[in-house]
Protein backbone atom coordinates (compact mmCIF):
# COMPACT_ATOMS: atom_id res chain seq x y z
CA UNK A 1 239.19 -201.72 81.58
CA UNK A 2 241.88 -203.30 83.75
CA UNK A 3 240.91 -201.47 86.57
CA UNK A 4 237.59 -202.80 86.10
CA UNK A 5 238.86 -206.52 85.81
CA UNK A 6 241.56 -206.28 89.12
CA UNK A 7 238.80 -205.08 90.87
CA UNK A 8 235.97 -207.72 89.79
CA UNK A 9 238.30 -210.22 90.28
CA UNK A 10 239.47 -209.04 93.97
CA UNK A 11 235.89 -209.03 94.58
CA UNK A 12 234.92 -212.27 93.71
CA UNK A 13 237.58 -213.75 95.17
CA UNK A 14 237.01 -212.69 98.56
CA UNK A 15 234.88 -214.67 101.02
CA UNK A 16 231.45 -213.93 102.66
CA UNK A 17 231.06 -213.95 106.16
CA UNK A 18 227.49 -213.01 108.00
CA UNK A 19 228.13 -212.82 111.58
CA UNK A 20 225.92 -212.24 114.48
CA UNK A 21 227.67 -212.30 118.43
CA UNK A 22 227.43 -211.04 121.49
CA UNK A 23 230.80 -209.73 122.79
CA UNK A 24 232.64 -210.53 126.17
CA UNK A 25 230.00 -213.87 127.08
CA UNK A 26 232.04 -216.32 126.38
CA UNK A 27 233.20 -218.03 129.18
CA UNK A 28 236.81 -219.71 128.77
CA UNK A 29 237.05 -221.40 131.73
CA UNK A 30 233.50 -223.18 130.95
CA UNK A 31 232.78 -226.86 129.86
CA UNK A 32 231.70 -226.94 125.62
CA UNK A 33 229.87 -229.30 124.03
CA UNK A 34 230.43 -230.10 120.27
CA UNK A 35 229.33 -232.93 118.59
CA UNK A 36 231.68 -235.62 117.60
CA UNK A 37 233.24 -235.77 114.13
CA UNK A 38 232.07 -233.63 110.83
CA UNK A 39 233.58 -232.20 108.41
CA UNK A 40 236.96 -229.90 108.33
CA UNK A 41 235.14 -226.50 109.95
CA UNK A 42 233.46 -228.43 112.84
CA UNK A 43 237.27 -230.25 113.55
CA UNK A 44 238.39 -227.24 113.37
CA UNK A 45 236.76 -225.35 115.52
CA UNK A 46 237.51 -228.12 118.76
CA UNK A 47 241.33 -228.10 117.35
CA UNK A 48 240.85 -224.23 117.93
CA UNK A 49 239.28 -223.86 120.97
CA UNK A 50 241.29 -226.54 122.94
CA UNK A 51 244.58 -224.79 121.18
CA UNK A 52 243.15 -221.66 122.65
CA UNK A 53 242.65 -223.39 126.60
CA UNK A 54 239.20 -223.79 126.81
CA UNK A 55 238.09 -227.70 127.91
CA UNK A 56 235.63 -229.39 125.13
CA UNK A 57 233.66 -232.61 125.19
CA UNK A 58 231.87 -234.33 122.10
CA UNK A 59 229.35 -236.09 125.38
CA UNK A 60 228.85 -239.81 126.09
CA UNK A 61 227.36 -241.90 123.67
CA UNK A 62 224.08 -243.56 124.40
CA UNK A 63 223.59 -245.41 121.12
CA UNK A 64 224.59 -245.41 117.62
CA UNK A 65 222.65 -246.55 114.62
CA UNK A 66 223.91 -249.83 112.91
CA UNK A 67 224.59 -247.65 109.39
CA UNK A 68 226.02 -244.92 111.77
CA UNK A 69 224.61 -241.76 110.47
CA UNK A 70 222.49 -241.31 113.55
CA UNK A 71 223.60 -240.81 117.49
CA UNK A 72 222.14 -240.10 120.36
CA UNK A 73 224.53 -238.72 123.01
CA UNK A 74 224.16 -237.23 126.48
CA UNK A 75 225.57 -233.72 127.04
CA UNK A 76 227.32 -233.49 130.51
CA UNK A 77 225.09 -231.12 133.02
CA UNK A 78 228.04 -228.91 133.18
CA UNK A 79 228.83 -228.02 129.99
CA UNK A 80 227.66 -224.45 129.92
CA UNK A 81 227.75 -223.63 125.96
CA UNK A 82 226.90 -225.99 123.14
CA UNK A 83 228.78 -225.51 119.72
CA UNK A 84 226.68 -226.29 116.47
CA UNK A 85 228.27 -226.63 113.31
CA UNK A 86 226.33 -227.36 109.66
CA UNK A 87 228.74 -227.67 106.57
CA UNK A 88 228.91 -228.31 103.14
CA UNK A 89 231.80 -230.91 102.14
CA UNK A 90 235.19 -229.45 101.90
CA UNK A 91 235.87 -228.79 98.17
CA UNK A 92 239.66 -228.65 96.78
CA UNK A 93 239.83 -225.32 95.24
CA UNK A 94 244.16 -225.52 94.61
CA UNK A 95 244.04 -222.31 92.15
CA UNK A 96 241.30 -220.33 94.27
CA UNK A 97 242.77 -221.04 97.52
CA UNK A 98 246.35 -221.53 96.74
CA UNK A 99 248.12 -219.47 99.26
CA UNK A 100 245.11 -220.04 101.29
CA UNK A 101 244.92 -223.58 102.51
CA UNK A 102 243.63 -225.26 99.26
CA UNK A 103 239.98 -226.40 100.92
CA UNK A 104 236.39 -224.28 100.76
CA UNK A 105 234.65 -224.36 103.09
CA UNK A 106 230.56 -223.44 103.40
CA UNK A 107 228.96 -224.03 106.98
CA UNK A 108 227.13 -222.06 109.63
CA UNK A 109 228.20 -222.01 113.34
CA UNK A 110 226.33 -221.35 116.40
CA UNK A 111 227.23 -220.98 119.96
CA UNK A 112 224.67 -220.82 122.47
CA UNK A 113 225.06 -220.55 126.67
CA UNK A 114 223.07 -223.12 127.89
CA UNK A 115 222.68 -221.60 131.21
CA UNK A 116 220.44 -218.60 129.84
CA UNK A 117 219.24 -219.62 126.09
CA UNK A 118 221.04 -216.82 124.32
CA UNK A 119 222.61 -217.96 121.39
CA UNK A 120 226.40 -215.59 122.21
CA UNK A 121 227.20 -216.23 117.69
CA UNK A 122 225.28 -216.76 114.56
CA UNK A 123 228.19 -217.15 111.99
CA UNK A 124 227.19 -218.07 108.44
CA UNK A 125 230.17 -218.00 106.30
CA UNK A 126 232.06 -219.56 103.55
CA UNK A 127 235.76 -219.51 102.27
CA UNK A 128 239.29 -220.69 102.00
CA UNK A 129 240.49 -223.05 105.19
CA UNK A 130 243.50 -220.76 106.71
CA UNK A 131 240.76 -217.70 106.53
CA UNK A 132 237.89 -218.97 108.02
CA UNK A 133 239.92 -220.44 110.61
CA UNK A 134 241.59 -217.37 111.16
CA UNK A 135 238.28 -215.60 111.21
CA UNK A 136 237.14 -217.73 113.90
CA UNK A 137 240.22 -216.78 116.34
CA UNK A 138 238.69 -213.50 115.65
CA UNK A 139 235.47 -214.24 116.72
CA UNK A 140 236.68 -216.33 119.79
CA UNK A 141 238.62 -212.61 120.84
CA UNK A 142 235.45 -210.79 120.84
CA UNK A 143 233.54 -213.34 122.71
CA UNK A 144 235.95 -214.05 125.22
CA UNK A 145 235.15 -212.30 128.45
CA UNK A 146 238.02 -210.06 129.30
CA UNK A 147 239.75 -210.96 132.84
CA UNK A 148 240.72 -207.20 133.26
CA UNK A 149 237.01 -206.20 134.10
């Protein structure tokens, strides 16, 4: 019966992940566009990729609604790949995700190349901050195109 309850509880306290990419078509020497702000994943995810060396932009802003919940922006003509992040709000999870970076996170990710109209990752995923951002540096290896080729 302890067996039973170690193992339900390692299960349950894992994350889910769904992800969909295309390996070695990610260009790192390419412009990317991601949209300004959001929550922790989508700040993330520019944090990474500039920590990694690639150059991002969040675009120029055309206008801006007086509340501010709506933008309209214009995405430079040589940005190549456009990053889209939808997320949840961060929840505190301290016990769940205590050697794990405290924070939840839900969201799906998408990177598409502009320059063709394939979208390169579908990522749906949810979990602790320090995994899902560790996840994504895991991604970003098998999308990178390799130099050696």
């Amino acid at each position: 019966m302890r067996l039973f309850w170690l193992v339900f509880l390692s299960v349950s306290l894992t994350a889910c992940n769904s992800v969909y990419l295309k390996p070695d078509s990610l260009d790192k020497n390419s412009l990317i566009f991601a949209r300004r702000g959001g929550y922790s994943m989508e700040r993330s995810i520019k944090e990474t990729m500039e920590n990694r060396g690639y150059k991002t932009t969040v675009g120029i802003l055309k206008s801006a609604s007086p509340a501010g919940d709506r933008e309209t922006v214009t995405i430079p003509v040589k940005a190549r790949y456009v990053v889209r992040v939808e997320e949840r709000q961060e929840i505190l999870r301290p016990i769940w995700c205590v050697f794990n970076g405290f924070w939840w996170w839900n969201f799906n990710v998408s990177i598409s190349d502009r320059t063709n109209g394939t979208e390169i990752l579908s990522w749906r995923g949810r979990g602790c901050a320090n995994s899902s951002v560790n996840k994504l540096n895991s991604i970003l290896d098998k999308l990178e195109i390799k130099s050696d080729k």
